[in-house]
Protein backbone atom coordinates (compact mmCIF):
# COMPACT_ATOMS: atom_id res chain seq x y z
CA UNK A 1 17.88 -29.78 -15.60
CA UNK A 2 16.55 -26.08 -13.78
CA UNK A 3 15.24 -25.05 -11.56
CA UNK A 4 12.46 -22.22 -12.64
CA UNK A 5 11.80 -19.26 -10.11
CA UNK A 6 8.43 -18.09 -11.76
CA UNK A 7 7.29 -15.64 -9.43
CA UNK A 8 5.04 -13.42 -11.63
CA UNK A 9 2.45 -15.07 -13.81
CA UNK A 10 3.87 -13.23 -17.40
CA UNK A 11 7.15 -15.18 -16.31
CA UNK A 12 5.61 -18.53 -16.23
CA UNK A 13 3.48 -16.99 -19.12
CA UNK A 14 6.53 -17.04 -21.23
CA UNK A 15 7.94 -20.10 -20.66
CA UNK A 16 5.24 -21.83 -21.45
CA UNK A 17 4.96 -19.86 -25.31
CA UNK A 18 8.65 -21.08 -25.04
CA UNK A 19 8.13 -24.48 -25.15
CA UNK A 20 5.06 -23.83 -27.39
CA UNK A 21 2.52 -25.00 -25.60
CA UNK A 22 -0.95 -25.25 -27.03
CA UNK A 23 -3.18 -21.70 -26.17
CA UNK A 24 -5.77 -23.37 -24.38
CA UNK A 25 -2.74 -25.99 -22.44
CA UNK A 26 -1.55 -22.51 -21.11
CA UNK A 27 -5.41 -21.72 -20.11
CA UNK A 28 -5.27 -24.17 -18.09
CA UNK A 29 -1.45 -24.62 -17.10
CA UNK A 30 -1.02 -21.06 -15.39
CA UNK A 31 -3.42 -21.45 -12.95
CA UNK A 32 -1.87 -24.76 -11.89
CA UNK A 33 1.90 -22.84 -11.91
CA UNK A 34 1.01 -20.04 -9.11
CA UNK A 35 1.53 -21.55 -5.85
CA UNK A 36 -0.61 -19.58 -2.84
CA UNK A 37 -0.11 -19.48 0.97
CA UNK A 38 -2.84 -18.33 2.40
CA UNK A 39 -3.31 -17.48 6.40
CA UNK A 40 -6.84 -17.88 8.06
CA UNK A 41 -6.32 -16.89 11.98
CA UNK A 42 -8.57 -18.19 14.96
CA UNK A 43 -10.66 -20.61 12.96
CA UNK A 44 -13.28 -23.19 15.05
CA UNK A 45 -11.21 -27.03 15.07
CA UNK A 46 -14.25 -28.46 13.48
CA UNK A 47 -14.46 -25.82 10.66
CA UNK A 48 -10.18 -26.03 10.43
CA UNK A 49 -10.59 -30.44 9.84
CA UNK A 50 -13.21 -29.79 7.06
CA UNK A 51 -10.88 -27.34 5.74
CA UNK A 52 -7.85 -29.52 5.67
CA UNK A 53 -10.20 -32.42 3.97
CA UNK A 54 -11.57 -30.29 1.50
CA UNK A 55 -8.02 -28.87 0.34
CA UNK A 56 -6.40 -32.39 0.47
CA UNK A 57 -9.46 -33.35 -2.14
CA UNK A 58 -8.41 -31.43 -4.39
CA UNK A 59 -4.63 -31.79 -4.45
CA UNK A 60 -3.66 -29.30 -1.88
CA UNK A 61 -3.57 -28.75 1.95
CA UNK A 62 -3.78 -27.10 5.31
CA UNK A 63 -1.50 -27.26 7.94
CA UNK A 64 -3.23 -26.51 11.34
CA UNK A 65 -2.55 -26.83 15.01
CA UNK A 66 -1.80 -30.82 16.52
CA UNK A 67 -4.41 -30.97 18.63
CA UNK A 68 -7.07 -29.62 15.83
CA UNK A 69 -7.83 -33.68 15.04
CA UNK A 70 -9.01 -34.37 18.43
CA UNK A 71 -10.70 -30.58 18.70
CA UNK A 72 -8.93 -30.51 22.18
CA UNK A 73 -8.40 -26.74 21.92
CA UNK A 74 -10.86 -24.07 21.12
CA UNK A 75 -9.59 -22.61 17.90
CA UNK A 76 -6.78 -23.12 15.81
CA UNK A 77 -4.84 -21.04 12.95
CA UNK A 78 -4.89 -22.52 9.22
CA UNK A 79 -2.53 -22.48 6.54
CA UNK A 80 -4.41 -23.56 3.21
CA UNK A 81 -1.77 -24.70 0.79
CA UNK A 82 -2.15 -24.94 -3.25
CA UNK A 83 -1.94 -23.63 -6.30
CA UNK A 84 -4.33 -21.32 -7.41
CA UNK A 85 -6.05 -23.45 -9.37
CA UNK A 86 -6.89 -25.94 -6.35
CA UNK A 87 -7.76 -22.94 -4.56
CA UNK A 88 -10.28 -22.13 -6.55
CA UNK A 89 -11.87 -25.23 -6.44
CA UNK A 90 -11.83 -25.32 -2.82
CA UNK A 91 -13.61 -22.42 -3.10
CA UNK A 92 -16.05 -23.54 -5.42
CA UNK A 93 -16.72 -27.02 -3.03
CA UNK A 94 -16.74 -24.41 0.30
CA UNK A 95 -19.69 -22.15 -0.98
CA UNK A 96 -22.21 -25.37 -0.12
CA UNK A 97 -20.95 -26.22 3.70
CA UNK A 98 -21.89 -25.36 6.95
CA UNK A 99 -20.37 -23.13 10.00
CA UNK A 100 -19.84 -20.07 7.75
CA UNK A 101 -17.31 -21.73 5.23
CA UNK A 102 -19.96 -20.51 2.75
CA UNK A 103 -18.66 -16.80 3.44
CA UNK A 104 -15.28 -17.46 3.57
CA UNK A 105 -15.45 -19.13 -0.08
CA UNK A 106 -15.91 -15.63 -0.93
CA UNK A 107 -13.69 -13.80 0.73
CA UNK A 108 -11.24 -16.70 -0.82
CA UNK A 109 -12.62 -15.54 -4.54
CA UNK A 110 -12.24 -11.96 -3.34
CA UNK A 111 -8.75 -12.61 -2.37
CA UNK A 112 -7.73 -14.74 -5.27
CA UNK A 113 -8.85 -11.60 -7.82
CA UNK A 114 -7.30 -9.02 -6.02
CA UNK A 115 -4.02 -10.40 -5.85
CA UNK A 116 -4.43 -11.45 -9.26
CA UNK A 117 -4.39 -7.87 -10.50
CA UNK A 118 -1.75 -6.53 -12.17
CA UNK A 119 -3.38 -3.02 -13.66
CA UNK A 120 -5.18 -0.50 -11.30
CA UNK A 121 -6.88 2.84 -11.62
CA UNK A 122 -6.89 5.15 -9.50
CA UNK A 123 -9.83 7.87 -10.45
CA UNK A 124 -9.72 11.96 -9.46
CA UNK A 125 -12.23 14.33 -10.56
CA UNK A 126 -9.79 15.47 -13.41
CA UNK A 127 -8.35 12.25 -14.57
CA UNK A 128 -7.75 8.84 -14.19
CA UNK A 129 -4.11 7.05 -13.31
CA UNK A 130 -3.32 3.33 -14.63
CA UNK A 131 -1.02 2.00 -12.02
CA UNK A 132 0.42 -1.56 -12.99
CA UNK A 133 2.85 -0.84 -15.63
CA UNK A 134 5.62 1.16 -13.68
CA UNK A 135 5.59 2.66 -10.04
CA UNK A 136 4.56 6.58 -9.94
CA UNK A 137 7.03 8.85 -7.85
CA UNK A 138 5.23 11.30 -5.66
CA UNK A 139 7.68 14.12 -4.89
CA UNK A 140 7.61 15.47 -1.42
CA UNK A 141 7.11 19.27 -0.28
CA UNK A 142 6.64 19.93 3.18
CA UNK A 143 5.71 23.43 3.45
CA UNK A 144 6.83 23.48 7.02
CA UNK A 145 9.63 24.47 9.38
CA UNK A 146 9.83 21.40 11.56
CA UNK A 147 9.88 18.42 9.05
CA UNK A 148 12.28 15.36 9.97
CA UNK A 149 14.41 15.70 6.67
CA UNK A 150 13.65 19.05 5.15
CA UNK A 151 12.13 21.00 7.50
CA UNK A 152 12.56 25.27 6.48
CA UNK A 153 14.26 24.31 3.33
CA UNK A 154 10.92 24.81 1.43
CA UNK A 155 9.25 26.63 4.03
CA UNK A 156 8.56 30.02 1.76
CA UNK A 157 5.99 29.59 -0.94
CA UNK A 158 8.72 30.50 -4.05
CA UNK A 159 11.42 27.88 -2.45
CA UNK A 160 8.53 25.52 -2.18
CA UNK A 161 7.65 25.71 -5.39
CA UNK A 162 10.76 26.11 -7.35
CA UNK A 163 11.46 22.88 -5.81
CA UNK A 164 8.37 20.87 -7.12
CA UNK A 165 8.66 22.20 -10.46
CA UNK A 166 12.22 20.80 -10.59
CA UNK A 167 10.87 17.50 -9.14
CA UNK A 168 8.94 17.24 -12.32
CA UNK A 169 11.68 17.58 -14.17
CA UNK A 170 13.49 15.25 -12.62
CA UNK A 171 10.67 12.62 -13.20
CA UNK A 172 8.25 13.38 -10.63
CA UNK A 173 4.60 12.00 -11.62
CA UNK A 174 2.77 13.58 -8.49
CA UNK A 175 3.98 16.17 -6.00
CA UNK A 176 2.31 16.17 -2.54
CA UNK A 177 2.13 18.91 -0.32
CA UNK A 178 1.90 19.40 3.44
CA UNK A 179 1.77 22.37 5.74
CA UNK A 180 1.79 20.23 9.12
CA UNK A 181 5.30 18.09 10.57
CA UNK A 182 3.97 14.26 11.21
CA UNK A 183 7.44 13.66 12.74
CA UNK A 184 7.91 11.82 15.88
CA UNK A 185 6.58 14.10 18.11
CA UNK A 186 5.43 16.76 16.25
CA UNK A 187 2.64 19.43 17.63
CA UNK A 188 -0.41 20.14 15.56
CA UNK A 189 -0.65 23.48 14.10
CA UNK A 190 -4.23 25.51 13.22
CA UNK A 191 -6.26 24.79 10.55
CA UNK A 192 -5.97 28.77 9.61
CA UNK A 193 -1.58 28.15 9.49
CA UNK A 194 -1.97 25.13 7.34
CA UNK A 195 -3.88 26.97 4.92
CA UNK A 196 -1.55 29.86 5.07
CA UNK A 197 1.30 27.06 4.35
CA UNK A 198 0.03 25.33 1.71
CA UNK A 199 -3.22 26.91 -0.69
CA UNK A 200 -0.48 29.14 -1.80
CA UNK A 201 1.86 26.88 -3.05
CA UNK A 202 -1.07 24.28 -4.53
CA UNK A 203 -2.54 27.74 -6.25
CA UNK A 204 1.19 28.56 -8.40
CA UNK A 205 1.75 24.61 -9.01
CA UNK A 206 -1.80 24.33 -10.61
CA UNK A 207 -1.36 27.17 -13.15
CA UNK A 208 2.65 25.73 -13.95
CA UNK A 209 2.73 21.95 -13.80
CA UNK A 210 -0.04 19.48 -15.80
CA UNK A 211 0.66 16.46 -13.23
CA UNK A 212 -1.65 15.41 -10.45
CA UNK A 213 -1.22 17.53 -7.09
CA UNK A 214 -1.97 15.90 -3.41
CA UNK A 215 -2.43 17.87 -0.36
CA UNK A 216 -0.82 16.10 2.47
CA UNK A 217 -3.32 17.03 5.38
CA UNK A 218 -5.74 15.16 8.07
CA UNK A 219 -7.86 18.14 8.25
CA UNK A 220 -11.44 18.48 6.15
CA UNK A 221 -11.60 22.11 5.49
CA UNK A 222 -7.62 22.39 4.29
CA UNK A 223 -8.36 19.32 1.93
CA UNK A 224 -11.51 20.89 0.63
CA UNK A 225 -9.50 24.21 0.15
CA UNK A 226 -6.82 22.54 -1.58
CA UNK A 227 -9.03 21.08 -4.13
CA UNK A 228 -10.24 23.93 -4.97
CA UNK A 229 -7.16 25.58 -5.76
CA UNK A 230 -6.07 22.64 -7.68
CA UNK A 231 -5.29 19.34 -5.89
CA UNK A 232 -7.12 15.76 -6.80
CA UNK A 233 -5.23 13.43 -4.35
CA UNK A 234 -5.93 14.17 -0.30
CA UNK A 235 -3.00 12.13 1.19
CA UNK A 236 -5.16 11.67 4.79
CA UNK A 237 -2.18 9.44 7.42
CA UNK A 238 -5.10 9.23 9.86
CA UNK A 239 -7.14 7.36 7.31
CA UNK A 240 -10.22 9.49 7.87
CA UNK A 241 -10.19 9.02 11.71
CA UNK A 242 -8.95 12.50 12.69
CA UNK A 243 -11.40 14.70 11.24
CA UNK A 244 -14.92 13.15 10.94
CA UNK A 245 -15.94 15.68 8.08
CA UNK A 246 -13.08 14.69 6.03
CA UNK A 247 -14.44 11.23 4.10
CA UNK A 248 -17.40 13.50 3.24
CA UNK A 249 -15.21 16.07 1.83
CA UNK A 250 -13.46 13.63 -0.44
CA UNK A 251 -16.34 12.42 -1.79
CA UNK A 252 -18.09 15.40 -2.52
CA UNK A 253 -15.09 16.78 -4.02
CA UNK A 254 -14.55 13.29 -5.90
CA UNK A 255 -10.74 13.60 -4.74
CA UNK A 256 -8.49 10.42 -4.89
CA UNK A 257 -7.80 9.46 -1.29
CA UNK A 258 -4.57 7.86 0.41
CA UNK A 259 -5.57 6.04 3.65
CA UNK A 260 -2.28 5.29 6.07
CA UNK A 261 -2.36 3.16 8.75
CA UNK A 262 -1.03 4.20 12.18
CA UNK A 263 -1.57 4.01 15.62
CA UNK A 264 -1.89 6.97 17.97
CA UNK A 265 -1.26 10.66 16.60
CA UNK A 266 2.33 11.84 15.10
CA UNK A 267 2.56 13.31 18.96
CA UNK A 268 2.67 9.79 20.58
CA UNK A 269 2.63 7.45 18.14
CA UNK A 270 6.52 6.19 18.81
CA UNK A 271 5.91 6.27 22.46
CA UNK A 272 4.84 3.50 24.76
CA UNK A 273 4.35 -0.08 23.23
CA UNK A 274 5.25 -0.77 19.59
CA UNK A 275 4.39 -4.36 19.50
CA UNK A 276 2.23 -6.65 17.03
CA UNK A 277 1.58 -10.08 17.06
CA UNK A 278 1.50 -9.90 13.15
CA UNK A 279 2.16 -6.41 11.94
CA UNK A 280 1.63 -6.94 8.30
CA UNK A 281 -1.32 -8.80 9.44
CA UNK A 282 -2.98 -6.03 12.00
CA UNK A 283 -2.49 -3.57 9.09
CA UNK A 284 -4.18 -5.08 6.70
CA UNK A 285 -6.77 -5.65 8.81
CA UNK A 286 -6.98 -2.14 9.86
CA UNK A 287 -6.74 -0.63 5.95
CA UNK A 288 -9.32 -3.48 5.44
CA UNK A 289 -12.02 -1.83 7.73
CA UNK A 290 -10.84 1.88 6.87
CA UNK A 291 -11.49 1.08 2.74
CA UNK A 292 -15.52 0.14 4.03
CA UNK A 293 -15.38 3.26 6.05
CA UNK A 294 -14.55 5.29 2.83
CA UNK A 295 -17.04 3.52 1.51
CA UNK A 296 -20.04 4.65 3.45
CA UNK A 297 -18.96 7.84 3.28
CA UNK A 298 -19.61 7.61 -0.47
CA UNK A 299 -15.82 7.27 -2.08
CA UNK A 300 -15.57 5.31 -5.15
CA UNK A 301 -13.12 1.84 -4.75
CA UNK A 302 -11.26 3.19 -7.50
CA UNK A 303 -10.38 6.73 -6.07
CA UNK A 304 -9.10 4.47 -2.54
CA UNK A 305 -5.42 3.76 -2.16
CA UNK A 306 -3.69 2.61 0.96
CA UNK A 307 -0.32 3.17 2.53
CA UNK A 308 1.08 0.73 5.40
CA UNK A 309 2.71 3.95 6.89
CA UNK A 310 6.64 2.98 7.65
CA UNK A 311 7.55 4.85 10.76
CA UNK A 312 4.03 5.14 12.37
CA UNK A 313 4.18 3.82 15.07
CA UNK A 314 6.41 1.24 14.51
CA UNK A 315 9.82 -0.29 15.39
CA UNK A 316 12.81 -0.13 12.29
CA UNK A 317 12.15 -3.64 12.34
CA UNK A 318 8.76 -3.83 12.02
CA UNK A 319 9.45 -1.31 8.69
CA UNK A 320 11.81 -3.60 7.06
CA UNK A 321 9.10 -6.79 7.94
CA UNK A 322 6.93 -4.38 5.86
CA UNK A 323 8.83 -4.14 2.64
CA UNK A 324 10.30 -7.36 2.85
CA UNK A 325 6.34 -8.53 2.82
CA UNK A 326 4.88 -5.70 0.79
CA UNK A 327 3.22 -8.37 -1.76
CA UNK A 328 0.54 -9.25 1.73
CA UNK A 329 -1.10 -5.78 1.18
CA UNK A 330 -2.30 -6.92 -2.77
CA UNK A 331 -5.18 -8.95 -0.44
CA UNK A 332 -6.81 -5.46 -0.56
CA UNK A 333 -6.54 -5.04 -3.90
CA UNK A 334 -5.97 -1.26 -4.35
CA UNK A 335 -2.97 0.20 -5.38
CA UNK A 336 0.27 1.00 -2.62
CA UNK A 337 1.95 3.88 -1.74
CA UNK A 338 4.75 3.62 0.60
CA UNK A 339 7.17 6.23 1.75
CA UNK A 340 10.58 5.14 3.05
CA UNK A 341 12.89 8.10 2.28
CA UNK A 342 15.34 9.33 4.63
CA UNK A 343 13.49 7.88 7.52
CA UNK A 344 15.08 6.66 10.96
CA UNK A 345 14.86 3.17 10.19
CA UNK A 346 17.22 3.57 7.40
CA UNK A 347 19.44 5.21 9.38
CA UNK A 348 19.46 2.79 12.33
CA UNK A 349 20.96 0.48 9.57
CA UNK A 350 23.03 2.57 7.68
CA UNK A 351 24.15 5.67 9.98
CA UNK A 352 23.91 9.26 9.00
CA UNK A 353 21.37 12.11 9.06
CA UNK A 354 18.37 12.04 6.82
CA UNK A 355 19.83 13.79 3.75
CA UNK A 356 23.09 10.94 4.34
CA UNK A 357 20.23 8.01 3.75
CA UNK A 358 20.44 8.01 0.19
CA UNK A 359 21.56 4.74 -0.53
CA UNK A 360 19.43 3.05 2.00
CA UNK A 361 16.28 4.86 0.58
CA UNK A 362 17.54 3.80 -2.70
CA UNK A 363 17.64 0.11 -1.13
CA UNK A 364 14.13 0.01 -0.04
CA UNK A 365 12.66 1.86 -3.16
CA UNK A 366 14.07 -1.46 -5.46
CA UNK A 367 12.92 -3.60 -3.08
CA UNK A 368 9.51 -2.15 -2.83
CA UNK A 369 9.53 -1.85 -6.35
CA UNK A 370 10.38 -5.82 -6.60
CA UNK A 371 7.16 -6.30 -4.17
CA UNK A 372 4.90 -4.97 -6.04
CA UNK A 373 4.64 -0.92 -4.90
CA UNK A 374 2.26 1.39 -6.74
CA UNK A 375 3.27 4.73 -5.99
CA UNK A 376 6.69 6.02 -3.80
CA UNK A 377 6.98 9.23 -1.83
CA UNK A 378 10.26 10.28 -2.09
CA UNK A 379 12.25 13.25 -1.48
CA UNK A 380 15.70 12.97 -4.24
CA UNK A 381 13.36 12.14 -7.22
CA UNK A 382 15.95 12.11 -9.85
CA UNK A 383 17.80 9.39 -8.23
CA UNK A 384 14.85 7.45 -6.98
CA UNK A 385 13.68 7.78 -10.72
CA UNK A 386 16.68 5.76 -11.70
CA UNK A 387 16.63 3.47 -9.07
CA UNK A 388 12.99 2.54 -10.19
CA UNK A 389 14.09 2.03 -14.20
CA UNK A 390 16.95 -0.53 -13.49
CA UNK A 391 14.59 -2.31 -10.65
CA UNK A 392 11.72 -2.40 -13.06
CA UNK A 393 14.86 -3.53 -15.87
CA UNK A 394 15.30 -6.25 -14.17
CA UNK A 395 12.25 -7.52 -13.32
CA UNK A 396 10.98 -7.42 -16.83
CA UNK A 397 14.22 -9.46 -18.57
């Protein structure tokens, strides 16, 4: 007798051709084999018991507060508990009931196929990228003199790109660039310094490398410039919300966008109170309403990807919460980019200076990896690049 850990569907997938199950008994047998948790917060008691009812029809169930039975309390928070299959039906018996339940049976459908993807594009001007198969490494360049981990190393425009072209040799699928510190603290610099920083080095990396080039930037008129001299990804940590011309720009230039969440400005944004009462939760919520934002402004789903932003404005806690639940962010169903190398929070656990934190980068990179990450910023590519094969190794066998 075993015990089967089946945590991705092409593992339950396979056991099932194992024992040689009929086609159409695995049709219907997978569905019934993925097991779903799914949080609704600050849900009306009445709504929450028909809820509970409705799930416990159809094999599953909701766990919700005590006093939700006797509606002696306002609102209450839901668990809804089931495979995916029950789920669905749930859905399916929701879209006919009162007091809204109607709307969240589709936001329940919405979720469901999101998290059920396993292949994403991701669309520039130039060229479309199929993210599903294996993470893409996005090599770091910060064209800048104050940078946490390698500020002034790359800081001329020959160093800076010396170092990206042997980033794609090392592996590197994507090389971003940035002109401006987000550091702890960091001061802004001028739009006309940025440009001076970073057009140059975008300009000689166009005309020598074939892979997809990101200007790391919150400012409109550098990420239009950029583009022009050869970039397709604008990698924007203020999620549009710095620069009101900049969602405009990306559309128009029908550049790939990276929206990060964080809170405050790279200035402030470690200062003062830190605290969540659900930080994967708030963030999602938060990259939730900046994808519609994108939206309006014109952007293309498939040109969106988001980035929970470990180390903005958060504790080293809160950043390891973040990995450790990295599979939450699928909800939103476009592809995630997470950069953990050489940050503080590694080093709170492991000691050292930033270019010390290899191992601990190398730590978090398998365990995003294992969580379902789309793309990783990292600064030692070669290494990262075999951290990524043996994760990806394993969780193939």
């Amino acid at each position: 007798m075993r015990w089967l850990h089946l945590p991705e569907r092409s593992e339950a997938l396979a056991v099932l051709r194992a024992v040689d199950v009929d086609p159409y008994g695995i049709e219907a047998m997978l569905p019934k084999m993925s097991m779903a948790n799914i949080l609704l917060e600050g849900v009306e008691c009445k709504t929450a018991n028909i809820i509970k009812q409705e799930m416990l029809s159809v094999g599953g169930d909701a766990a919700v507060s005590r006093a939700c039975v006797a509606c002696s309390m306002p609102k209450t928070d839901v668990v809804i508990i089931g495979s995916i299959k029950q789920i669905g039906k749930f859905a399916e018996k929701l879209s006919c009931q009162p007091f809204g339940l109607g709307s969240l049976a589709e936001e329940l459908n919405s979720l469901l196929a999101n998290v059920a993807k396993r292949e994403l594009i991701v669309k520039t001007a130039r060229r479309e990228l199929k993210l599903g198969t294996r993470p893409l490494i996005m090599g770091i360049i910060n064209v800048t003199p104050d940078s946490f981990s390698d500020g002034g190393v790359h800081f001329e425009t020959g160093a800076a790109v010396e170092r990206a072209l042997r980033m794609v040799e090392e592996g590197a699928d994507i090389i971003d660039v940035g002109g401006e510190s987000s550091r702890p603290g960091a001061e802004p610099v001028s739009v006309e310094e940025e440009l001076r920083r970073v057009i140059p080095v975008i300009d000689a990396l166009g005309k020598k490398t074939k892979i997809p080039l990101s200007i790391d930037t919150t400012k409109a008129r550098v990420a239009k410039e950029a583009v022009a001299s050869g970039a397709e990804i604008i990698n924007d940590i203020s999620a549009l919300r710095f620069d009101v011309a900049m969602g405009e720009v990306a559309a128009q230039e029908r550049a790939a966008i990276i929206l990060m969440h964080m809170r405050g400005t790279p200035r402030n944004m470690q200062l003062g109170d830190l605290g969540y009462g659900s930080v994967c939760g708030e963030i999602v919520d938060f990259l939730r309403e900046r994808l519609a934002k994108a939206k309006e402004y014109g952007l293309d789903e498939a040109a969106i990807m988001i980035d929970p932003g470990i180390g903005f404005g958060k504790t080293s806690e809160d950043n390891l919460r973040i990995i450790r639940h990295l599979e939450e962010f699928r909800v939103l169903g476009r592809p995630i980019v997470l950069g953990t190398s050489r940050k503080s929070f590694i080093g709170k656990v492991t000691g050292g200076e930033p270019d010390e934190r290899i191992e601990g980068t190398a730590a978090s990179v398998a365990v995003a990896v294992m969580n379902g990450v789309s793309i990783l910023r990292v600064h030692d590519v070669g290494p990262m690049k075999k951290v990524i094969l043996m994760t990806e190794a394993i969780c193939k066998a």
